[in-house]
Structures are given as C-alpha cells and as structure tokens.
Protein backbone atom coordinates (compact mmCIF):
# COMPACT_ATOMS: atom_id res chain seq x y z
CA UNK A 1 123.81 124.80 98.81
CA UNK A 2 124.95 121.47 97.08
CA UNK A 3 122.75 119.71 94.47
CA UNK A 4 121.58 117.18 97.02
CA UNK A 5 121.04 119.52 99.59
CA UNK A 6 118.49 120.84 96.96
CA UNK A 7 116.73 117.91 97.00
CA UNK A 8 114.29 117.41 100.12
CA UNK A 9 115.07 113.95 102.06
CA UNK A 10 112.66 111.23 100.88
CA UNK A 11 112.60 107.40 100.39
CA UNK A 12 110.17 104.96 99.36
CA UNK A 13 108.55 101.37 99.88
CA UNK A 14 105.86 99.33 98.48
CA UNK A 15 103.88 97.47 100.74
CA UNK A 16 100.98 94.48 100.51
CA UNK A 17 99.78 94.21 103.85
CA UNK A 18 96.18 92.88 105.27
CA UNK A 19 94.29 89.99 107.99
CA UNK A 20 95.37 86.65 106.26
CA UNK A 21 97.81 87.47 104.01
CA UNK A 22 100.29 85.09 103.56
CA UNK A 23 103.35 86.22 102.67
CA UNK A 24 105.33 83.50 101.51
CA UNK A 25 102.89 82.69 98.56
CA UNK A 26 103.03 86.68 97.79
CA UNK A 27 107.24 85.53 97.37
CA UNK A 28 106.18 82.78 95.36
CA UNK A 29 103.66 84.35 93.41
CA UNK A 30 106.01 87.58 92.03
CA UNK A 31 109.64 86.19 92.30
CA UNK A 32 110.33 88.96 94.08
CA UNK A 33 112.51 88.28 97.29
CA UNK A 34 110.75 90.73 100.02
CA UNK A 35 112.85 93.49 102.51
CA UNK A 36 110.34 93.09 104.70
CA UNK A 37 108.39 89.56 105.60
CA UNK A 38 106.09 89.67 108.05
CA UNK A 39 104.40 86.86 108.47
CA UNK A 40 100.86 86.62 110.57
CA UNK A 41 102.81 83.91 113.17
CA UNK A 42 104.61 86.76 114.53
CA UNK A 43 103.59 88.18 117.59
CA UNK A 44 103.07 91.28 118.64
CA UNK A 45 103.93 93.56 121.55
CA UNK A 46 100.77 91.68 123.34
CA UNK A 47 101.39 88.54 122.89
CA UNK A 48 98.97 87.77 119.80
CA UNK A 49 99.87 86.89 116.43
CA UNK A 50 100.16 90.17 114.38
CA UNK A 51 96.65 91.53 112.83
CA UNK A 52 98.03 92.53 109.43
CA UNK A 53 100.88 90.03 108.04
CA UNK A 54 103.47 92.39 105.99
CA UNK A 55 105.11 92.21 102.58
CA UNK A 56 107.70 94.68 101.96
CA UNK A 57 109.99 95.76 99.35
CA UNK A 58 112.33 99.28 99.69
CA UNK A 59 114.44 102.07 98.22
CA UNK A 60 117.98 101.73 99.18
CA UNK A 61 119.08 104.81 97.54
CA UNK A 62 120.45 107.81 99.30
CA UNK A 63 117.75 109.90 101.32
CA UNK A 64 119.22 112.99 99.75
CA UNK A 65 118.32 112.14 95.98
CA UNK A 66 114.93 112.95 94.37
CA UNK A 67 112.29 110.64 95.30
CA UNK A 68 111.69 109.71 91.50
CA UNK A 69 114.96 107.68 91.95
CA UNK A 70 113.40 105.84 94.70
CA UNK A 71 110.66 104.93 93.00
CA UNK A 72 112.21 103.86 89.95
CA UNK A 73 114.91 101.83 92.04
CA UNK A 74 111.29 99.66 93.10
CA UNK A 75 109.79 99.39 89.36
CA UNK A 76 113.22 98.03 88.27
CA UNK A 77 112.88 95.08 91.19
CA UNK A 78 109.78 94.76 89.79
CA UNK A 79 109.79 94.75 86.39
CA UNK A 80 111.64 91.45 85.67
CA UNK A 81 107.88 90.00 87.78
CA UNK A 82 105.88 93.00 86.34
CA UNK A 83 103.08 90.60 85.16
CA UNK A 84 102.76 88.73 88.39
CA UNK A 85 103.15 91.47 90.44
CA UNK A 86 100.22 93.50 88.93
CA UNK A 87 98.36 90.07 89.14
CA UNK A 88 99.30 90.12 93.22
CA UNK A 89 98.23 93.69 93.08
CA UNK A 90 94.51 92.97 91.60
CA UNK A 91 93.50 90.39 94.76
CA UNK A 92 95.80 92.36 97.28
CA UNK A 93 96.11 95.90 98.09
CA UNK A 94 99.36 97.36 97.26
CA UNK A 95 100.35 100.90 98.30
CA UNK A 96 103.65 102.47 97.38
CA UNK A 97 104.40 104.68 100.51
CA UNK A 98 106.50 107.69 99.36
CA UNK A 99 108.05 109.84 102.58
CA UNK A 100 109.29 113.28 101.81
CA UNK A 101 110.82 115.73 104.50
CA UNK A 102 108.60 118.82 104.08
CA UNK A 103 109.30 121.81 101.53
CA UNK A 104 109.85 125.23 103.20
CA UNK A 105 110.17 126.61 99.83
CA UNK A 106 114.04 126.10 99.37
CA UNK A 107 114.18 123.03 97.75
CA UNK A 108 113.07 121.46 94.75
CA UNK A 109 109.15 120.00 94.65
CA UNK A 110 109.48 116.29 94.70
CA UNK A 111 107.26 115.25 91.85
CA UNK A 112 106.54 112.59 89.54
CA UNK A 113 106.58 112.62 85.89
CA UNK A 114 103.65 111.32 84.26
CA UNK A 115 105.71 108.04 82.80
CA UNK A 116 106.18 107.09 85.87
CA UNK A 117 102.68 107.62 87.12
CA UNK A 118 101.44 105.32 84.49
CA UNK A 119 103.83 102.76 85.52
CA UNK A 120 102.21 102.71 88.72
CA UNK A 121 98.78 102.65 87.83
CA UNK A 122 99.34 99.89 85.86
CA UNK A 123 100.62 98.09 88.41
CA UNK A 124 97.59 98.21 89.98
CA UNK A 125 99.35 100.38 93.19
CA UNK A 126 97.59 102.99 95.37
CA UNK A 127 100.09 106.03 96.45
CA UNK A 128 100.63 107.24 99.35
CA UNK A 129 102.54 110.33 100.48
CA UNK A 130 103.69 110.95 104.14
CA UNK A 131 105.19 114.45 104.78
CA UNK A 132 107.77 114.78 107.97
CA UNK A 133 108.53 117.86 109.19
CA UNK A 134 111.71 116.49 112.02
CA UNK A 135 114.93 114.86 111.48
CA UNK A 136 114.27 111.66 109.78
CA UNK A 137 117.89 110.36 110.15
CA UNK A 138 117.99 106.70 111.83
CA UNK A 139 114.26 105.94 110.58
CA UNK A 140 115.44 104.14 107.79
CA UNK A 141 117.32 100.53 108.24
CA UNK A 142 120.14 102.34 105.82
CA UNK A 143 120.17 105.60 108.33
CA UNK A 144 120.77 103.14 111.41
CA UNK A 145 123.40 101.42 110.08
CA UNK A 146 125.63 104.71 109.72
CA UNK A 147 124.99 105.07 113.21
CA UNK A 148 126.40 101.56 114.88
C-alpha cells in the first residue's frame, strides 16, 4: 500500500450561499476571485431564477492527499483577504464543506489539528463533513478533466 493510498480520498470547498446573495459584491468585498459564481439570474432546471445564488472557492489538490492539505490550500487563498473575508463571513453564512471517502479501518483518520481549527473559527466558518462510501472519481471538476 503506497503512502497515498493510505490516505482516504477527500477534497474540500468553502461555500457562501443563501436567497439574495449577490455574488459579485461577495468578489468585491474579499478580493478573492470565486471557482464557483452563481449568481441568482441563473435559472434553474424549471425555468426560475435559482433560489440560493452561490459563491464558491475549491481545493485543487490531489484527492489522494490528506484533507488538511485541502484545507490549508483554501486558508492560503484566503489569507492575503483574511480580514474581509471573516467580515463577509459575520453577515453571510460560510460553510467549509470537507468530503472524505469513508474509513474501513485501513487508512489513516482524516483529522484536523487544532491550529487549523482555530483558523477556521476565526474566520467565522461553520464545518461541514460529508462521508461517501462509492467511487467518487469524476465528481470533482479536476476528476472530469482526466476523463475527456
């Protein structure tokens, strides 16, 4: 078993999403260019404008490393805007989504150290963890692209 394979598969995103947002003035507001815009002109699969416009921002790093990288690959886009992003993050609700294939026992535990938690909580973000059980290659934008 290689070192990565060690590791279980994860990746992470933060994400400011809710009815009104605008998120072009989230852009301007933390100098931080966005992965994901989603603005609420977009419509939906029915037709309407989207209920929840989206600001995104995610890990590019390789599924296989610890998730820890992940999330430190997002605090060092944000720490340049740290102050404005935390101010973002006290009107709007900001949720880092961490995704990590599950654990049959085998592989390490993804954690977080406690630096890093502080970082967070700082920032003003809620976490979120999503465990997947199923292949998760080609669910992230980096996956596809191997694929084409």
């Amino acid at each position: 078993m290689s070192v990565t394979d060690r590791n279980p598969r994860s990746w992470a995103l933060i994400a400011i999403s809710e009815p009104g947002l605008d998120v072009h003035e989230i852009t301007r507001q933390t100098g931080i260019r966005p992965d994901l815009p989603v603005p609420g002109t977009v419509e939906g699969i029915s037709g309407e404008p989207i209920s929840s416009p989206l600001w995104q921002i995610h890990s590019k790093k390789d599924a296989n490393l610890p998730l820890e990288e992940h999330i430190w690959e997002l605090i060092e886009r944000i720490a340049p805007h740290r102050k404005e992003f935390k101010s973002v993050c006290e009107r709007h609700r900001g949720v880092l989504y961490c995704s990590v294939e599950y654990n049959d026992g085998r592989m390490e535990e993804a954690s977080l150290d406690s630096k890093l938690l502080l970082l967070l909580g700082n920032l003003g973000l809620k976490i979120a963890f999503q465990a997947w059980r199923l292949q998760e290659r080609g669910r992230r934008s980096e996956d596809q692209d191997n694929f084409r």
